[in-house]
N, C-alpha and C. Protein backbone atom coordinates (compact mmCIF):
# COMPACT_ATOMS: atom_id res chain seq x y z
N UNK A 1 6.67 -7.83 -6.56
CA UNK A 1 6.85 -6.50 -7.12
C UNK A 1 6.85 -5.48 -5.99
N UNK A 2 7.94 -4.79 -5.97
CA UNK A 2 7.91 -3.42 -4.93
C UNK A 2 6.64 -2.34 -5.01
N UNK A 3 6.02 -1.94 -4.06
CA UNK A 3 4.94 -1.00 -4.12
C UNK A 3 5.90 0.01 -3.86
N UNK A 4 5.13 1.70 -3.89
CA UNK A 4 5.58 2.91 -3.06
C UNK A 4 6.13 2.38 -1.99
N UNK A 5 4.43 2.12 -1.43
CA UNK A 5 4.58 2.24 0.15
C UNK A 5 5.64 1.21 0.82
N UNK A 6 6.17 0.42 0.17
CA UNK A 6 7.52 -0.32 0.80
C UNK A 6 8.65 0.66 0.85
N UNK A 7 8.72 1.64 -0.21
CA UNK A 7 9.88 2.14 -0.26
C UNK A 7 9.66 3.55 1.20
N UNK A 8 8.53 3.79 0.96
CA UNK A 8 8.29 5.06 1.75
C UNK A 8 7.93 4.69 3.27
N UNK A 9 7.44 3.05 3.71
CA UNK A 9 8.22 2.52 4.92
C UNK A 9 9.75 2.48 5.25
N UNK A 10 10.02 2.26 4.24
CA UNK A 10 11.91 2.26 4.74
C UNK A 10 12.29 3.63 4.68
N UNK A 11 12.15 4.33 3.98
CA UNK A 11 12.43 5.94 4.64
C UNK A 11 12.03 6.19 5.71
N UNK A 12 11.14 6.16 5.73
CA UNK A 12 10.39 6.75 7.42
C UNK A 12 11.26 5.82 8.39
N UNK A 13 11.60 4.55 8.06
CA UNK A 13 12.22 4.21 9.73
C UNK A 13 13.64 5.14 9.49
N UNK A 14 14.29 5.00 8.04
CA UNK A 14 15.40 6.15 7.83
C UNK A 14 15.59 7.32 9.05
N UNK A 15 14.75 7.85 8.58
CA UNK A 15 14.20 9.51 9.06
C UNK A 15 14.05 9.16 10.77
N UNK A 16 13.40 7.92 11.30
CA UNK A 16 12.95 7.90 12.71
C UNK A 16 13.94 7.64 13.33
N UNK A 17 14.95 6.98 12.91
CA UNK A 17 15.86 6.70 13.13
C UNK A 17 17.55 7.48 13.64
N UNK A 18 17.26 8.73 13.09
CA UNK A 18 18.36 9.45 12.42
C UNK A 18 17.93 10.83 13.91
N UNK A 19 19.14 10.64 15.46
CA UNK A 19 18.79 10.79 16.12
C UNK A 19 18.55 12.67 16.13
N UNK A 20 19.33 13.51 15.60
CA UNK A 20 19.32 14.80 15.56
C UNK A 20 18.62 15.07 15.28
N UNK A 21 17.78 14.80 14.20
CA UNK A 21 16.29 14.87 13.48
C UNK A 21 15.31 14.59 14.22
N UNK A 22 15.21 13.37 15.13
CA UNK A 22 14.13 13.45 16.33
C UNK A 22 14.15 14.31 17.55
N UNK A 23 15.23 14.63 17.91
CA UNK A 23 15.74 15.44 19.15
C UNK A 23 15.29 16.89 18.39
N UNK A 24 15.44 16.97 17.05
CA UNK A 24 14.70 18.87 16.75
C UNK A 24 13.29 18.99 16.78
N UNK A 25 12.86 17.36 16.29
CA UNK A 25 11.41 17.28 16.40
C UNK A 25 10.47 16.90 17.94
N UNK A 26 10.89 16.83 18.79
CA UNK A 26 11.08 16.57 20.02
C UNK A 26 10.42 14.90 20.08
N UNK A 27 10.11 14.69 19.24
CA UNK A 27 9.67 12.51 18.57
C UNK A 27 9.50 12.56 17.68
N UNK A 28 10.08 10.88 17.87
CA UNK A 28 9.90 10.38 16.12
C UNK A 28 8.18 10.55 15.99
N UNK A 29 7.64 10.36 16.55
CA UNK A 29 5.94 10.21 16.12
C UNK A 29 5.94 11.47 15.06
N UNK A 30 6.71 12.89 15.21
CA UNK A 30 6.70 13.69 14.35
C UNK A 30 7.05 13.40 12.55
N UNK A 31 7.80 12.81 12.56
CA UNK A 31 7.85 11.74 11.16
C UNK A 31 6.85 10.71 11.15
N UNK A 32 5.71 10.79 10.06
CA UNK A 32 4.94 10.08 9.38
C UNK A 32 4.72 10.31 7.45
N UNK A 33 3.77 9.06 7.31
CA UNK A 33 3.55 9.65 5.76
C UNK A 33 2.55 10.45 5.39
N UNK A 34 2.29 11.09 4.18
CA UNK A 34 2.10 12.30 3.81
C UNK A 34 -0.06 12.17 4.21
N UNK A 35 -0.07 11.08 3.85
CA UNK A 35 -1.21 10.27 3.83
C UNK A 35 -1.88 10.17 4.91
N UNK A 36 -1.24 10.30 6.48
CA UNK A 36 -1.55 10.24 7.68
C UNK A 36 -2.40 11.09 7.95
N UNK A 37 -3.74 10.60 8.19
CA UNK A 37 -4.59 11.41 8.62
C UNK A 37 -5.49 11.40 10.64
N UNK A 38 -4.08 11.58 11.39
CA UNK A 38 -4.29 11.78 12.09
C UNK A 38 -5.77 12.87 13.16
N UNK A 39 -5.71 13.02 14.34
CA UNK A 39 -6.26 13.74 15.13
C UNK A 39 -6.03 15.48 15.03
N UNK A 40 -4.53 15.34 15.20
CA UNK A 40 -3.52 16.49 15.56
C UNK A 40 -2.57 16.74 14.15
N UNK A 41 -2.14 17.73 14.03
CA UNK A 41 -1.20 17.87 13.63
C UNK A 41 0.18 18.59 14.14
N UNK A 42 1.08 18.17 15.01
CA UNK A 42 1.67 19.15 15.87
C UNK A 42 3.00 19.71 14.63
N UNK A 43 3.81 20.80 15.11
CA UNK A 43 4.52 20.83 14.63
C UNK A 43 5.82 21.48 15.81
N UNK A 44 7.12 21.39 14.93
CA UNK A 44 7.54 20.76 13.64
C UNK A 44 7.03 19.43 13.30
N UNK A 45 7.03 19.56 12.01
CA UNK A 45 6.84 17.90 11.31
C UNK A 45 7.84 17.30 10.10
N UNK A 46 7.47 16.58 10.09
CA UNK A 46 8.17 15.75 8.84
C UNK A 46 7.42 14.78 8.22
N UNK A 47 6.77 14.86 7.05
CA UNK A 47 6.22 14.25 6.16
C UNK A 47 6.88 13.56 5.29
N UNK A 48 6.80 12.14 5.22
CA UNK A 48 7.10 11.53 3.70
C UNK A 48 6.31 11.25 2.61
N UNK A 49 6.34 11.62 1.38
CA UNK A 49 5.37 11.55 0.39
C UNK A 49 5.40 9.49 -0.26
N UNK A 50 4.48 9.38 -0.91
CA UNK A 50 4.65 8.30 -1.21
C UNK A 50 5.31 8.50 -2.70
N UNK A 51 6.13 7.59 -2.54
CA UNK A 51 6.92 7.98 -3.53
C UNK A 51 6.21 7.34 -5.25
N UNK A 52 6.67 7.86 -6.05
CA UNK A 52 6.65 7.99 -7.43
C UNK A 52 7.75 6.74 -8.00
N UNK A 53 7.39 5.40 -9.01
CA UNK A 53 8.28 4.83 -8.86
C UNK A 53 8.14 3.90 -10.74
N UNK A 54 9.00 3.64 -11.30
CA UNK A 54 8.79 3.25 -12.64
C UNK A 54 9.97 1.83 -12.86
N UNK A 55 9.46 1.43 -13.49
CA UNK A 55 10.15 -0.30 -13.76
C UNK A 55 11.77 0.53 -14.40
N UNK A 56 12.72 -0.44 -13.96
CA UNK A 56 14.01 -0.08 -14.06
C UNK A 56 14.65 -1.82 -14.58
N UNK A 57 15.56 -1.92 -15.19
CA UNK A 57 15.88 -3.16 -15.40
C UNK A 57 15.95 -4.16 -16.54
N UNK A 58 16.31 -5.12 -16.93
CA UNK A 58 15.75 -5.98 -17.89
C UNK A 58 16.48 -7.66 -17.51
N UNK A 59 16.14 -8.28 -18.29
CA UNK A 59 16.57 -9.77 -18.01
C UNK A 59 15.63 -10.21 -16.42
N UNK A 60 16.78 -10.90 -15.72
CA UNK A 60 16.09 -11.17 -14.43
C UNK A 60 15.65 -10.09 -13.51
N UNK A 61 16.14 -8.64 -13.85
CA UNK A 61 15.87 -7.81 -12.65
C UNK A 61 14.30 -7.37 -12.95
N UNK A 62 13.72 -7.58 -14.37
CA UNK A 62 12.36 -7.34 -14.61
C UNK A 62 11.64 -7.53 -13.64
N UNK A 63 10.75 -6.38 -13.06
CA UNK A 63 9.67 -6.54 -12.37
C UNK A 63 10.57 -6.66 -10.77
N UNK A 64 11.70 -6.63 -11.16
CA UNK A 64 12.27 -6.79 -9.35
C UNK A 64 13.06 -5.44 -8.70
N UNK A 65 13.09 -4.53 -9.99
CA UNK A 65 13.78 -3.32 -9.63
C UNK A 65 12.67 -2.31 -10.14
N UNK A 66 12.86 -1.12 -9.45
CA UNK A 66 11.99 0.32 -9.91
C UNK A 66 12.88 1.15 -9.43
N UNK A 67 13.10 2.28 -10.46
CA UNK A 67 13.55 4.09 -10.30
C UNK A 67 12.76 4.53 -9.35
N UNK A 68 12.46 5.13 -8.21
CA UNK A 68 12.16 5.36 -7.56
C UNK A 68 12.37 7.10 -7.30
N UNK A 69 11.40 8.07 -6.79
CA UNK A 69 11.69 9.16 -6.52
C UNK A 69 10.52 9.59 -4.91
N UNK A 70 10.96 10.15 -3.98
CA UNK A 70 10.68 10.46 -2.99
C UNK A 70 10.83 11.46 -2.39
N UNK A 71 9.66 12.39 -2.17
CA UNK A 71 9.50 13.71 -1.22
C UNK A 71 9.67 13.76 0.29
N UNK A 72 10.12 14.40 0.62
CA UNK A 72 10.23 14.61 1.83
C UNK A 72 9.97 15.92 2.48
N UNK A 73 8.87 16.38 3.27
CA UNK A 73 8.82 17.67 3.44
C UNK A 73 8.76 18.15 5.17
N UNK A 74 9.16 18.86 5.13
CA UNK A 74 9.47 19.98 6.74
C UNK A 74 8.73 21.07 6.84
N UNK A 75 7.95 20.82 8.04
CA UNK A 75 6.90 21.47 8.24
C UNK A 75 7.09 22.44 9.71
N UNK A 76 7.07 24.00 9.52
CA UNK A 76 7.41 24.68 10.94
C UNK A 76 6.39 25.90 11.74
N UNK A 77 6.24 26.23 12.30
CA UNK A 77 5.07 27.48 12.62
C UNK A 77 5.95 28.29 13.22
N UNK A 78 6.22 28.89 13.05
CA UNK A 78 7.81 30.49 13.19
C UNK A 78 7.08 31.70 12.58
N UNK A 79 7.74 32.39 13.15
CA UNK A 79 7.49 34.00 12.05
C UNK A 79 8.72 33.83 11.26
N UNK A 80 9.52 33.15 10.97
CA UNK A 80 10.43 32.65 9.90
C UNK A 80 10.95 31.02 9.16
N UNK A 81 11.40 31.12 8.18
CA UNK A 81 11.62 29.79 7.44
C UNK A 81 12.36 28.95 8.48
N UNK A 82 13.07 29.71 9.30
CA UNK A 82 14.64 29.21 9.85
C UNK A 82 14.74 27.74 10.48
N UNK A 83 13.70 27.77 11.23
CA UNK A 83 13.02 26.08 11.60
C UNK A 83 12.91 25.03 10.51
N UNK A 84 12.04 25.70 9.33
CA UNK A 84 11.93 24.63 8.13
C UNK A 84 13.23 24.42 7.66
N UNK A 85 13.97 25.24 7.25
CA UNK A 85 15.58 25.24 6.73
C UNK A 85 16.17 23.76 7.55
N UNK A 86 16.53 24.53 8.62
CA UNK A 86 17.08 23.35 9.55
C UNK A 86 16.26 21.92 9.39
N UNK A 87 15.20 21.78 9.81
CA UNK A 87 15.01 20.69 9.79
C UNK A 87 15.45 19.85 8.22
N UNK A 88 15.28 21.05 6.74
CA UNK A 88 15.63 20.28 5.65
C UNK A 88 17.02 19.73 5.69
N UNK A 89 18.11 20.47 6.65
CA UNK A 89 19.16 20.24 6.83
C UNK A 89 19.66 18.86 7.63
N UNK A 90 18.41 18.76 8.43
CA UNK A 90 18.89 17.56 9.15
C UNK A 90 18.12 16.24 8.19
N UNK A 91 17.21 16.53 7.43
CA UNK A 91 16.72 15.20 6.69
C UNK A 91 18.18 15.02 5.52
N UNK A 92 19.15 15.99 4.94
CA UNK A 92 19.92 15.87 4.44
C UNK A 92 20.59 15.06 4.83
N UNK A 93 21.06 15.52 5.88
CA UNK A 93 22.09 14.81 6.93
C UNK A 93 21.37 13.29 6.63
N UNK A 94 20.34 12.99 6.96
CA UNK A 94 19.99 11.50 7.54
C UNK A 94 20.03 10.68 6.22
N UNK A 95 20.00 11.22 5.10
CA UNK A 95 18.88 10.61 4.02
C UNK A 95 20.24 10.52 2.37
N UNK A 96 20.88 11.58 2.42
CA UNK A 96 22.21 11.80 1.34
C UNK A 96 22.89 10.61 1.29
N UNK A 97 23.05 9.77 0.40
CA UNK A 97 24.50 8.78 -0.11
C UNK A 97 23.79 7.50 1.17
N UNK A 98 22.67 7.56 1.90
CA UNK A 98 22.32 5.91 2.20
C UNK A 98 21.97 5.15 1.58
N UNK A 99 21.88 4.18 2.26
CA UNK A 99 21.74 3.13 1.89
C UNK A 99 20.09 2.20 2.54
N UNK A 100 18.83 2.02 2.03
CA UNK A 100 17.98 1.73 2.72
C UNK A 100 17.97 -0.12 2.46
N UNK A 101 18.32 -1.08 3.55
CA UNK A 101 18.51 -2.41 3.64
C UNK A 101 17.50 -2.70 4.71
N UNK A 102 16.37 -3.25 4.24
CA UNK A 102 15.31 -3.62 4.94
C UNK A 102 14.80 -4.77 4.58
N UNK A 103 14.03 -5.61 5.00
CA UNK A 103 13.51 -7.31 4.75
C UNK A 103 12.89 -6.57 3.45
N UNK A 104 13.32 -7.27 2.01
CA UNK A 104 12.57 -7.05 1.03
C UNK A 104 13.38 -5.94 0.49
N UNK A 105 13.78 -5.27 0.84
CA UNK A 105 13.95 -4.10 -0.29
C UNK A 105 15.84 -3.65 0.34
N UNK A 106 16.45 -3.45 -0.83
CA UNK A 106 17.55 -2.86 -0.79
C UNK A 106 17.56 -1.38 -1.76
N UNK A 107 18.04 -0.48 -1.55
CA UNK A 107 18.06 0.87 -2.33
C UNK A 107 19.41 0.71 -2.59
N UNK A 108 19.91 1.75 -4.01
CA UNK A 108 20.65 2.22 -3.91
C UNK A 108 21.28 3.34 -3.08
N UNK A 109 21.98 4.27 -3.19
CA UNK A 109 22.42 5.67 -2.40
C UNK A 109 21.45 6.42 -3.04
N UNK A 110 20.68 6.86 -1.66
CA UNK A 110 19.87 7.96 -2.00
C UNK A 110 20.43 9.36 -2.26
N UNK A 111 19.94 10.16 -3.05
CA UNK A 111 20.61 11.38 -3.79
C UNK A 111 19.42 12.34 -3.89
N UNK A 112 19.67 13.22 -3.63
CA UNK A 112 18.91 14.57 -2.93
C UNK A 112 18.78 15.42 -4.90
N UNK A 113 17.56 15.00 -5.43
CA UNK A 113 17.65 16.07 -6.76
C UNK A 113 17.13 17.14 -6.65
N UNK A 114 16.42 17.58 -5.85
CA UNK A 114 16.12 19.25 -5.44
C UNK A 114 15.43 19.39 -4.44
N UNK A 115 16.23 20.95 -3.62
CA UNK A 115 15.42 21.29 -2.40
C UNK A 115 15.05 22.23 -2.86
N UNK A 116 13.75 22.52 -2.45
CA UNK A 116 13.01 23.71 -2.67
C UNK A 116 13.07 24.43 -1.20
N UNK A 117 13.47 25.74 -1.24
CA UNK A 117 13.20 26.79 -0.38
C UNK A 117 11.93 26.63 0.49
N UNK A 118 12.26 26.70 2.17
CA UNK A 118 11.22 26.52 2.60
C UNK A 118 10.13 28.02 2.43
N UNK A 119 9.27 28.11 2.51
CA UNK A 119 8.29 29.10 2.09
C UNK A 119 6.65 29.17 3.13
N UNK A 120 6.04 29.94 3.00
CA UNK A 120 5.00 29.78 3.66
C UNK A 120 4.08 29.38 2.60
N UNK A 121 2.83 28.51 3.54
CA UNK A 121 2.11 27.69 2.66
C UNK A 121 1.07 28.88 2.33
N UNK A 122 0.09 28.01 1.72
CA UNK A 122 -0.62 28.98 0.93
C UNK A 122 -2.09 28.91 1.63
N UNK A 123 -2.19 28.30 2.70
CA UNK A 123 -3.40 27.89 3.41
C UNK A 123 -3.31 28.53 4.75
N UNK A 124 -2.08 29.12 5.31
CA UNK A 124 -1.39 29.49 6.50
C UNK A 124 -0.26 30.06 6.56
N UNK A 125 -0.26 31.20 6.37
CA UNK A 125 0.92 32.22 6.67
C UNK A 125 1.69 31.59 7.53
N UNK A 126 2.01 31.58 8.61
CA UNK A 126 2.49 30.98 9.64
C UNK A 126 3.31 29.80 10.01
N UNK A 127 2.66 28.86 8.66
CA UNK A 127 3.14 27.71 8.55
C UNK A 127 4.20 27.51 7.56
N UNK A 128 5.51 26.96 8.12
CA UNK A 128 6.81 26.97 6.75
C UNK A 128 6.54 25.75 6.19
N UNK A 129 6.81 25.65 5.10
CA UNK A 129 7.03 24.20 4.42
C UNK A 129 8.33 24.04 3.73
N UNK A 130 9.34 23.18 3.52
CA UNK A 130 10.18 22.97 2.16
C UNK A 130 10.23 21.73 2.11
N UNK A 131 10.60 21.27 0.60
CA UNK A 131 10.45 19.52 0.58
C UNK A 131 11.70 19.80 0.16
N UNK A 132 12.16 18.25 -0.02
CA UNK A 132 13.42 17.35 -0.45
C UNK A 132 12.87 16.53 -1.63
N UNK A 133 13.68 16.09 -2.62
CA UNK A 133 12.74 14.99 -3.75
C UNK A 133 14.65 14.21 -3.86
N UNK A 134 14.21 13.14 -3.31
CA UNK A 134 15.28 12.20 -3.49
C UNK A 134 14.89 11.08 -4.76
N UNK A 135 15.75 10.53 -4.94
CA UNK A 135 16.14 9.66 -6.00
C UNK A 135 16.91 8.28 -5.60
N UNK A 136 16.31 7.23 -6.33
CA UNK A 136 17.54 5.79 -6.32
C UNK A 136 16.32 4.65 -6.52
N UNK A 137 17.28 3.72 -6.62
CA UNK A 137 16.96 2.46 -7.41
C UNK A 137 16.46 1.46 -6.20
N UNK A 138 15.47 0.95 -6.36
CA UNK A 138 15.00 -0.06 -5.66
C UNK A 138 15.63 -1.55 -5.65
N UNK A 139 15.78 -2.42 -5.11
CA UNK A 139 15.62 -3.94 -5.43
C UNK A 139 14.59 -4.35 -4.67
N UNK A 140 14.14 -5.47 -5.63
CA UNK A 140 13.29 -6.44 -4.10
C UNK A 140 13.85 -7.38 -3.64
N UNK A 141 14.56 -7.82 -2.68
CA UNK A 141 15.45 -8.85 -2.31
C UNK A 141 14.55 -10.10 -1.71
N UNK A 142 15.15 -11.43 -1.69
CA UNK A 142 14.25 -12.35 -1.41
C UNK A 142 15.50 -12.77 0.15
């Protein structure tokens, strides 16, 4: 049976992967999951949420497929959004109409169902946030 955290490993190598997106973040180490409770927090960042995921399927795919939904959020310290924007722009770029093929798990095309405006958080003026909430279908492949 697929967990989250399989699906929200294969994003993250997605995201680490996806070279414009590391080159704004100046490293991939800047992409982790949401859960990471590091030392530091530098920014920019990029957070993946663990994703949200519900049985999809019937016959043989029982128990081998899940609907799947996944956050993604951009994190900036600016006196403006303009950093968070961009970076939502480049997780677009990386993350729209793929395809995640990893030992165990195949996705469908991931599909972007809403960006929220990046905004300042509510703990830190200073700090931008906007997420991504993608969508698609899991398999577990043997």
């Amino acid at each position: 049976m697929l967990s989250p955290d399989d699906l929200s490993a294969a994003v993250l190598t997605k995201l680490k992967a996806y070279a414009p997106l590391v080159a704004a973040l100046t490293s991939a180490d800047r992409v982790k999951e949401s859960q990471w409770h590091g030392i530091e927090f530098d920014y920019p960042a990029v957070r993946v949420q663990r994703p949200t995921i519900s049985p999809y399927g019937n016959g043989n795919c029982t128990g081998r497929q899940v609907r799947a939904q996944v956050t993604v959020t951009a994190f900036a310290k600016k006196d403006s959004s303009k950093t968070a924007q961009e970076l939502q722009g480049l997780i677009q770029d990386a993350l729209e109409g793929q395809i995640v093929n990893v030992a165990g798990l195949r996705t469908t095309s991931l599909r972007n169902q809403l960006t929220s405006p990046a905004a300042p958080t509510p703990n830190d003026p200073d700090v931008w946030s906007g997420a991504t909430t993608w969508r698609t279908i899991a398999t577990e492949v043997s």
